[in-house]
PDB file of N, CA and C in Angstrom:
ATOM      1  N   UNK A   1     -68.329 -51.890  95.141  1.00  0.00           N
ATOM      2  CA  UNK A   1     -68.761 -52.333  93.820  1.00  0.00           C
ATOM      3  C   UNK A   1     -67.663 -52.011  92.803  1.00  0.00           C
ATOM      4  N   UNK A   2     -67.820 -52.758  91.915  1.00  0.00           N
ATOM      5  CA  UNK A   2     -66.483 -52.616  90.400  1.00  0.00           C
ATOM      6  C   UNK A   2     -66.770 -51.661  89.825  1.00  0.00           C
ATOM      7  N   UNK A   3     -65.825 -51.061  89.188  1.00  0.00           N
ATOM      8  CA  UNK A   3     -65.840 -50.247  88.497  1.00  0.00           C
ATOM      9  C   UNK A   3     -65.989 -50.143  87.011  1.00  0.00           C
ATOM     10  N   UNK A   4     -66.202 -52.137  86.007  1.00  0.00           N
ATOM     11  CA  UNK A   4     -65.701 -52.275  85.168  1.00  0.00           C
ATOM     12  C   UNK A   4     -67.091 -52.535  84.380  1.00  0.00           C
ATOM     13  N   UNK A   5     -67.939 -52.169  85.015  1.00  0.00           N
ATOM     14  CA  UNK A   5     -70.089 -52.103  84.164  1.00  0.00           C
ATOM     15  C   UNK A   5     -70.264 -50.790  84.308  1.00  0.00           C
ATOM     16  N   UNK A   6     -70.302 -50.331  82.925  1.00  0.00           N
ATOM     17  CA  UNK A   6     -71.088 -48.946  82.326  1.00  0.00           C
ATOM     18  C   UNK A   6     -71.807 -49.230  83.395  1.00  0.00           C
ATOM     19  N   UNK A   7     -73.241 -49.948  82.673  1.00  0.00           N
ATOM     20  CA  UNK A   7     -73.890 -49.832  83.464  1.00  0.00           C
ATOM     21  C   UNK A   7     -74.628 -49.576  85.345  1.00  0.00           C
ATOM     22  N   UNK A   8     -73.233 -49.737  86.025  1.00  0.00           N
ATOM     23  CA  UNK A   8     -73.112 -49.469  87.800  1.00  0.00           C
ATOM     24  C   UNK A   8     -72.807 -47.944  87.526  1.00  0.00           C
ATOM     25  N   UNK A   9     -72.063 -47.446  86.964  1.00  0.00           N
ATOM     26  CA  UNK A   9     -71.540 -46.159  87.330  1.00  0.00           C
ATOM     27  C   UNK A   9     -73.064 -44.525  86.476  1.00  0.00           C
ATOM     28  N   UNK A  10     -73.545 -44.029  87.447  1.00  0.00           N
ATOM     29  CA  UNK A  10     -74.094 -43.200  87.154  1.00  0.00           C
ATOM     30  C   UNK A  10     -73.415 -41.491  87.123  1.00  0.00           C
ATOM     31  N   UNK A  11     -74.094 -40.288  86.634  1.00  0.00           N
ATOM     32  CA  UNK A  11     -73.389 -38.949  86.984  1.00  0.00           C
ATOM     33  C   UNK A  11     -73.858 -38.419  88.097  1.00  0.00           C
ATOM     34  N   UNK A  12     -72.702 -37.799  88.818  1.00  0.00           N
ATOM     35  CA  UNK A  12     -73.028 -37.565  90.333  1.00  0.00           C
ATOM     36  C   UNK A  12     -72.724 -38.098  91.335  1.00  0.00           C
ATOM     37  N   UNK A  13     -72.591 -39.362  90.631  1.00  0.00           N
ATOM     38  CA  UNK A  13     -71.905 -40.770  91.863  1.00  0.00           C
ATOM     39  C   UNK A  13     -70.544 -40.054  92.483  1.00  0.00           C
ATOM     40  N   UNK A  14     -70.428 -40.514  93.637  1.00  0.00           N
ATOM     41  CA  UNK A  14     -69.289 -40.109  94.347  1.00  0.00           C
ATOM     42  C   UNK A  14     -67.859 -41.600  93.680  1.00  0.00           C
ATOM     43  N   UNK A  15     -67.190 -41.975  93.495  1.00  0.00           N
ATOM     44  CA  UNK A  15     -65.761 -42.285  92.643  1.00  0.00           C
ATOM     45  C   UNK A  15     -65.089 -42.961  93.229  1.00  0.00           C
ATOM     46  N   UNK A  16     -63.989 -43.732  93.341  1.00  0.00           N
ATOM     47  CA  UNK A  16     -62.374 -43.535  93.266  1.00  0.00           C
ATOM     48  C   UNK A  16     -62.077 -44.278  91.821  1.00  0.00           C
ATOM     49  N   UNK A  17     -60.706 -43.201  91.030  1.00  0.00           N
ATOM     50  CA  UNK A  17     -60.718 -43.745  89.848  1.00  0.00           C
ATOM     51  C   UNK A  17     -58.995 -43.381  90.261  1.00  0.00           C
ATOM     52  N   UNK A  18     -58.208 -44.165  89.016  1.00  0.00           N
ATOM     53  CA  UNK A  18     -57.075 -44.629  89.169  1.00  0.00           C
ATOM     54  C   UNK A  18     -56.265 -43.510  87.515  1.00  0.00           C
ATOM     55  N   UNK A  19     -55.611 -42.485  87.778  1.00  0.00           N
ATOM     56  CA  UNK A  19     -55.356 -41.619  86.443  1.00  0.00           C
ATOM     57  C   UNK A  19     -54.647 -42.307  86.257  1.00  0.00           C
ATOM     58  N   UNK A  20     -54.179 -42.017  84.961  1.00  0.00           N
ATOM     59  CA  UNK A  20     -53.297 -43.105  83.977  1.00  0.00           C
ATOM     60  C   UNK A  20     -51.577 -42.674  84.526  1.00  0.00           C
ATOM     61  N   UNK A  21     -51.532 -41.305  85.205  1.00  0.00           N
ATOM     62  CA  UNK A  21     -50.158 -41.251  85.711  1.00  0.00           C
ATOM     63  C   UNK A  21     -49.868 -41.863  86.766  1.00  0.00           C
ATOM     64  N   UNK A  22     -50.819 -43.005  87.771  1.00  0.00           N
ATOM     65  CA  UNK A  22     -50.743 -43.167  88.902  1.00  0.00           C
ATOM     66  C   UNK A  22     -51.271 -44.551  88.612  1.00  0.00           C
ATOM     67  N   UNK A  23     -50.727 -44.811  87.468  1.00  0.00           N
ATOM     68  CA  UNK A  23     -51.161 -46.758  87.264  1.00  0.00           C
ATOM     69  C   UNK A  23     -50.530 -47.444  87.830  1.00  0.00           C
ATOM     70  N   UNK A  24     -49.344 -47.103  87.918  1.00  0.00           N
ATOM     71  CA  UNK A  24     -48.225 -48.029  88.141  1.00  0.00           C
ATOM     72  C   UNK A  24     -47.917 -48.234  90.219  1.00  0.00           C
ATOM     73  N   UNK A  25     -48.296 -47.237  90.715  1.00  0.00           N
ATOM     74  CA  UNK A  25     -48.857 -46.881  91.988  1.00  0.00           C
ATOM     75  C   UNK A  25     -49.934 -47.348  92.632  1.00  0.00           C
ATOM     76  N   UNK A  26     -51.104 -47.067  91.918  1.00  0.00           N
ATOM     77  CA  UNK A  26     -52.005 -47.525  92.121  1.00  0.00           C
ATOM     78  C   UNK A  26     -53.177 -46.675  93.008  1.00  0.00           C
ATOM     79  N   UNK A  27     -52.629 -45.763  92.737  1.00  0.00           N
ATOM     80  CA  UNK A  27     -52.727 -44.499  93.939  1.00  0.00           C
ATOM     81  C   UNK A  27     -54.417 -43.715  93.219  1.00  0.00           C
ATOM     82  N   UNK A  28     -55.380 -43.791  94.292  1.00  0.00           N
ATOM     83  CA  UNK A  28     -56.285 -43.630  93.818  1.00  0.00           C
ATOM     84  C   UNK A  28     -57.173 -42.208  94.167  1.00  0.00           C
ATOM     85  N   UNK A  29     -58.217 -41.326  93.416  1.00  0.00           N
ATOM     86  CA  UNK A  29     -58.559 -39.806  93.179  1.00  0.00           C
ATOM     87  C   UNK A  29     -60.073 -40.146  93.697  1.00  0.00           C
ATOM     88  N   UNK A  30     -60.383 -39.242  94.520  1.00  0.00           N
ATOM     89  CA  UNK A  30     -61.600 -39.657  94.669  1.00  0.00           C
ATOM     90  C   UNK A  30     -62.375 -38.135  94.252  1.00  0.00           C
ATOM     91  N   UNK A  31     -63.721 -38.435  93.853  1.00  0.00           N
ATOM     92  CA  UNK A  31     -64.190 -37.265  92.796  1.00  0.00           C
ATOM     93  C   UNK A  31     -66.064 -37.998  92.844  1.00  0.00           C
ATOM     94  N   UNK A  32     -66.520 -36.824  92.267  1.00  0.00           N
ATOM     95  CA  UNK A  32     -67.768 -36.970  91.358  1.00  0.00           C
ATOM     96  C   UNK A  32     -67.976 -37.162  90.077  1.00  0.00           C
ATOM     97  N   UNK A  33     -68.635 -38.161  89.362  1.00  0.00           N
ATOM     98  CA  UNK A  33     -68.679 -38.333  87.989  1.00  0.00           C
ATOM     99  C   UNK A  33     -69.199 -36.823  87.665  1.00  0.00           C
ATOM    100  N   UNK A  34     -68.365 -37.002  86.311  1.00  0.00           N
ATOM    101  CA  UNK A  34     -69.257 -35.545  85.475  1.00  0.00           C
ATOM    102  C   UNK A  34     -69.699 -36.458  83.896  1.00  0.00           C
ATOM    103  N   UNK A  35     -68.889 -37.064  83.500  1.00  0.00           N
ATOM    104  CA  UNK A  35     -69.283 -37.684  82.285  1.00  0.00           C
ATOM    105  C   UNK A  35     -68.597 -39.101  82.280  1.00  0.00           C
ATOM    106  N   UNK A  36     -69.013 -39.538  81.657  1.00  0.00           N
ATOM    107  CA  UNK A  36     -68.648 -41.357  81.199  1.00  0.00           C
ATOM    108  C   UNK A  36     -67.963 -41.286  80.065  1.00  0.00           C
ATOM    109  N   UNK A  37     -66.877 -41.669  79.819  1.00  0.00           N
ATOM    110  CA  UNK A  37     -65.628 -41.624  78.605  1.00  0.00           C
ATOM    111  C   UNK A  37     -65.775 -42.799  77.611  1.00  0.00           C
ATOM    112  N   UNK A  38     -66.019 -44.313  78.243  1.00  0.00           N
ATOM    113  CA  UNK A  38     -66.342 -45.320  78.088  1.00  0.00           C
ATOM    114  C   UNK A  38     -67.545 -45.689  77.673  1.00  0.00           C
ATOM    115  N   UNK A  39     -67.441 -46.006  76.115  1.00  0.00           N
ATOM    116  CA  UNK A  39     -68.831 -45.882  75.046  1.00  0.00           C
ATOM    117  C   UNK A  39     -69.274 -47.468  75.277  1.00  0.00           C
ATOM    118  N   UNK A  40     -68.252 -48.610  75.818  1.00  0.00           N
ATOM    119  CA  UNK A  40     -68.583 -50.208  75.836  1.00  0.00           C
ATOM    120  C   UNK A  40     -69.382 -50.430  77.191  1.00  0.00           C
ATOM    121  N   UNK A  41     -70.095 -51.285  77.282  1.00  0.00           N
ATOM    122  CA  UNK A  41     -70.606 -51.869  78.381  1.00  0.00           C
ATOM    123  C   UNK A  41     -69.498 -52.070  79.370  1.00  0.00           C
ATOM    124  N   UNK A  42     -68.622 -52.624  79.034  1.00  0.00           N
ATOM    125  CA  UNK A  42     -68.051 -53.247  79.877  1.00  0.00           C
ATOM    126  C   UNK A  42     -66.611 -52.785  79.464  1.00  0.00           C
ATOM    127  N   UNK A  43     -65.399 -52.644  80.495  1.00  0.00           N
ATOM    128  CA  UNK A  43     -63.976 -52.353  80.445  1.00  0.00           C
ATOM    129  C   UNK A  43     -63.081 -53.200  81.473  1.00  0.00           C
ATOM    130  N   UNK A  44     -62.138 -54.155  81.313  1.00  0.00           N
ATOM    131  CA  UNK A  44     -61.384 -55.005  82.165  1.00  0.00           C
ATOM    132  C   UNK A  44     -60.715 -54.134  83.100  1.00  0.00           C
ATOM    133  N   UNK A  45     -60.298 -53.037  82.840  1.00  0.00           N
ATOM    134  CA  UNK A  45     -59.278 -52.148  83.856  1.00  0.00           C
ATOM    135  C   UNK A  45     -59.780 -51.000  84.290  1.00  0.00           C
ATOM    136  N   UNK A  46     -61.997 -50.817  83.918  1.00  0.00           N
ATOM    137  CA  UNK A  46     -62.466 -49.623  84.481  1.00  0.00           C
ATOM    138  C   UNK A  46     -62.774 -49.479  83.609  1.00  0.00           C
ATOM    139  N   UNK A  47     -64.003 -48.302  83.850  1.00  0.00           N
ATOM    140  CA  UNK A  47     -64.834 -47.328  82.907  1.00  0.00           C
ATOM    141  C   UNK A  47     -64.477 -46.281  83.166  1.00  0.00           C
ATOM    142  N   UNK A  48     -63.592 -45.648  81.897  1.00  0.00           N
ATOM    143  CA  UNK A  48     -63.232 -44.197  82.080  1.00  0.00           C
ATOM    144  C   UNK A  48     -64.320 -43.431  82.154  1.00  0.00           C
ATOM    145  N   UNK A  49     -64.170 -42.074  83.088  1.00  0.00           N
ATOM    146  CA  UNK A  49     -64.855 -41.065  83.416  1.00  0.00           C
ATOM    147  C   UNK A  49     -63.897 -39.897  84.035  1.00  0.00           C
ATOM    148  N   UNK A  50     -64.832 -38.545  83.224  1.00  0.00           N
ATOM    149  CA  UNK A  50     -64.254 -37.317  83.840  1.00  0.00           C
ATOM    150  C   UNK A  50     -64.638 -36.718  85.171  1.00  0.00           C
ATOM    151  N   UNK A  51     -64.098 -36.513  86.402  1.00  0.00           N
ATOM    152  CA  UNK A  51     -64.644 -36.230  87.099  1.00  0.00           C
ATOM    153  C   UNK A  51     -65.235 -34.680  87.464  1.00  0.00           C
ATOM    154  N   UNK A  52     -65.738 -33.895  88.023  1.00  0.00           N
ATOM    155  CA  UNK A  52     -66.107 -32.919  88.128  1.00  0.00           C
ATOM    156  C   UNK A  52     -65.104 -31.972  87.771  1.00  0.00           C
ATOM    157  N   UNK A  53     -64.042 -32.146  88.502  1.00  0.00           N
ATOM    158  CA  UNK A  53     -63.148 -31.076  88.843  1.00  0.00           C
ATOM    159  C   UNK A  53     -61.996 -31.150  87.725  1.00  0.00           C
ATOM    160  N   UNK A  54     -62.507 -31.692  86.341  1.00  0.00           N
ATOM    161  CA  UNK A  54     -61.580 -32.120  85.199  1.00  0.00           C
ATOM    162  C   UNK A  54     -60.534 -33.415  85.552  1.00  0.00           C
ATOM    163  N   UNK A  55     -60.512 -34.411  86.613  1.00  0.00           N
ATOM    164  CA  UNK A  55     -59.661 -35.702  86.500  1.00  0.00           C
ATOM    165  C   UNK A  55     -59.990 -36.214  85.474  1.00  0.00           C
ATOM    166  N   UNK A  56     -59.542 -37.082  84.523  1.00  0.00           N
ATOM    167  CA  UNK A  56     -59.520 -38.541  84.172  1.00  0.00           C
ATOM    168  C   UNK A  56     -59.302 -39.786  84.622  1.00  0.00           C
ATOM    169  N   UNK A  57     -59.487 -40.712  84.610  1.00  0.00           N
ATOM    170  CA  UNK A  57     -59.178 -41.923  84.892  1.00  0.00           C
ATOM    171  C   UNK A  57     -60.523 -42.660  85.066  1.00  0.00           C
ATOM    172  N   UNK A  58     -59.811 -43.995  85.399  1.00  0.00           N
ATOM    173  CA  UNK A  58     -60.818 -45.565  84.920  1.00  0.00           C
ATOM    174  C   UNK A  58     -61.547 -45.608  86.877  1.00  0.00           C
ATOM    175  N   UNK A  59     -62.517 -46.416  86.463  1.00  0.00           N
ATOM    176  CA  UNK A  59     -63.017 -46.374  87.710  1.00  0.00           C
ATOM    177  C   UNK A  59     -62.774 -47.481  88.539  1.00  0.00           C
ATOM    178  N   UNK A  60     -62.058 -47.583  89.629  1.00  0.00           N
ATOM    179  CA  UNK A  60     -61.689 -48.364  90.147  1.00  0.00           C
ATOM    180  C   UNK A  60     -62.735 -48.771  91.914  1.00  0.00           C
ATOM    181  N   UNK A  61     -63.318 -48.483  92.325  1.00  0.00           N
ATOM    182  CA  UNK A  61     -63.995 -48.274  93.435  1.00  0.00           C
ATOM    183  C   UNK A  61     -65.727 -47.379  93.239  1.00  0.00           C
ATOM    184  N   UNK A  62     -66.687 -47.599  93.392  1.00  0.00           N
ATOM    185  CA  UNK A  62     -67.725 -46.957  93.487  1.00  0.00           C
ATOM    186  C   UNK A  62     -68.369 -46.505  95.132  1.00  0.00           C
ATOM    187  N   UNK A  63     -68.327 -45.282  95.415  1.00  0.00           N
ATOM    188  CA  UNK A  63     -69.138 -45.252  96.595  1.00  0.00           C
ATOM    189  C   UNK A  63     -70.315 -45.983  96.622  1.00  0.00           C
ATOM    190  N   UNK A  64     -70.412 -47.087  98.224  1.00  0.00           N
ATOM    191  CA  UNK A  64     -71.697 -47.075  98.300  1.00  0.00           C
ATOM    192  C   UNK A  64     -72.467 -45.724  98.943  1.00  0.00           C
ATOM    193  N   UNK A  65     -73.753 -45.736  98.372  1.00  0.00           N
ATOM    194  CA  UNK A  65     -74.675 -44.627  99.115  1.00  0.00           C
ATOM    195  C   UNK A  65     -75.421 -45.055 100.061  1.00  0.00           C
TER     196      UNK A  65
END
């Protein structure tokens, strides 16, 4: 699933999000949501979120459960 609907991404969800130092790579963090960064419904390049363990980045991949 995308990463780019507020609405798909819940806290707790298991991740892969893309940090802004690893854009250009593409190289992706896999984590637990801790908070949602991203106040819009919707984001073309991801819904930023912090992950547990203090990452940033946009969400690029959602675990399915």
């Amino acid at each position: 699933m995308s990463g780019t609907r507020r609405e798909n991404i819940k806290i707790g969800q298991k991740v892969q999000v893309v940090r802004k130092q690893d854009q250009r790579t593409g190289k992706l963090t896999e984590g637990v949501v801790a908070r949602l960064l991203t106040n819009s419904a919707t984001h073309p390049h991801g819904i930023k979120v912090k992950l547990e363990d203090g990452t940033v980045g946009r969400v690029k991949e959602i675990a399915d459960e």
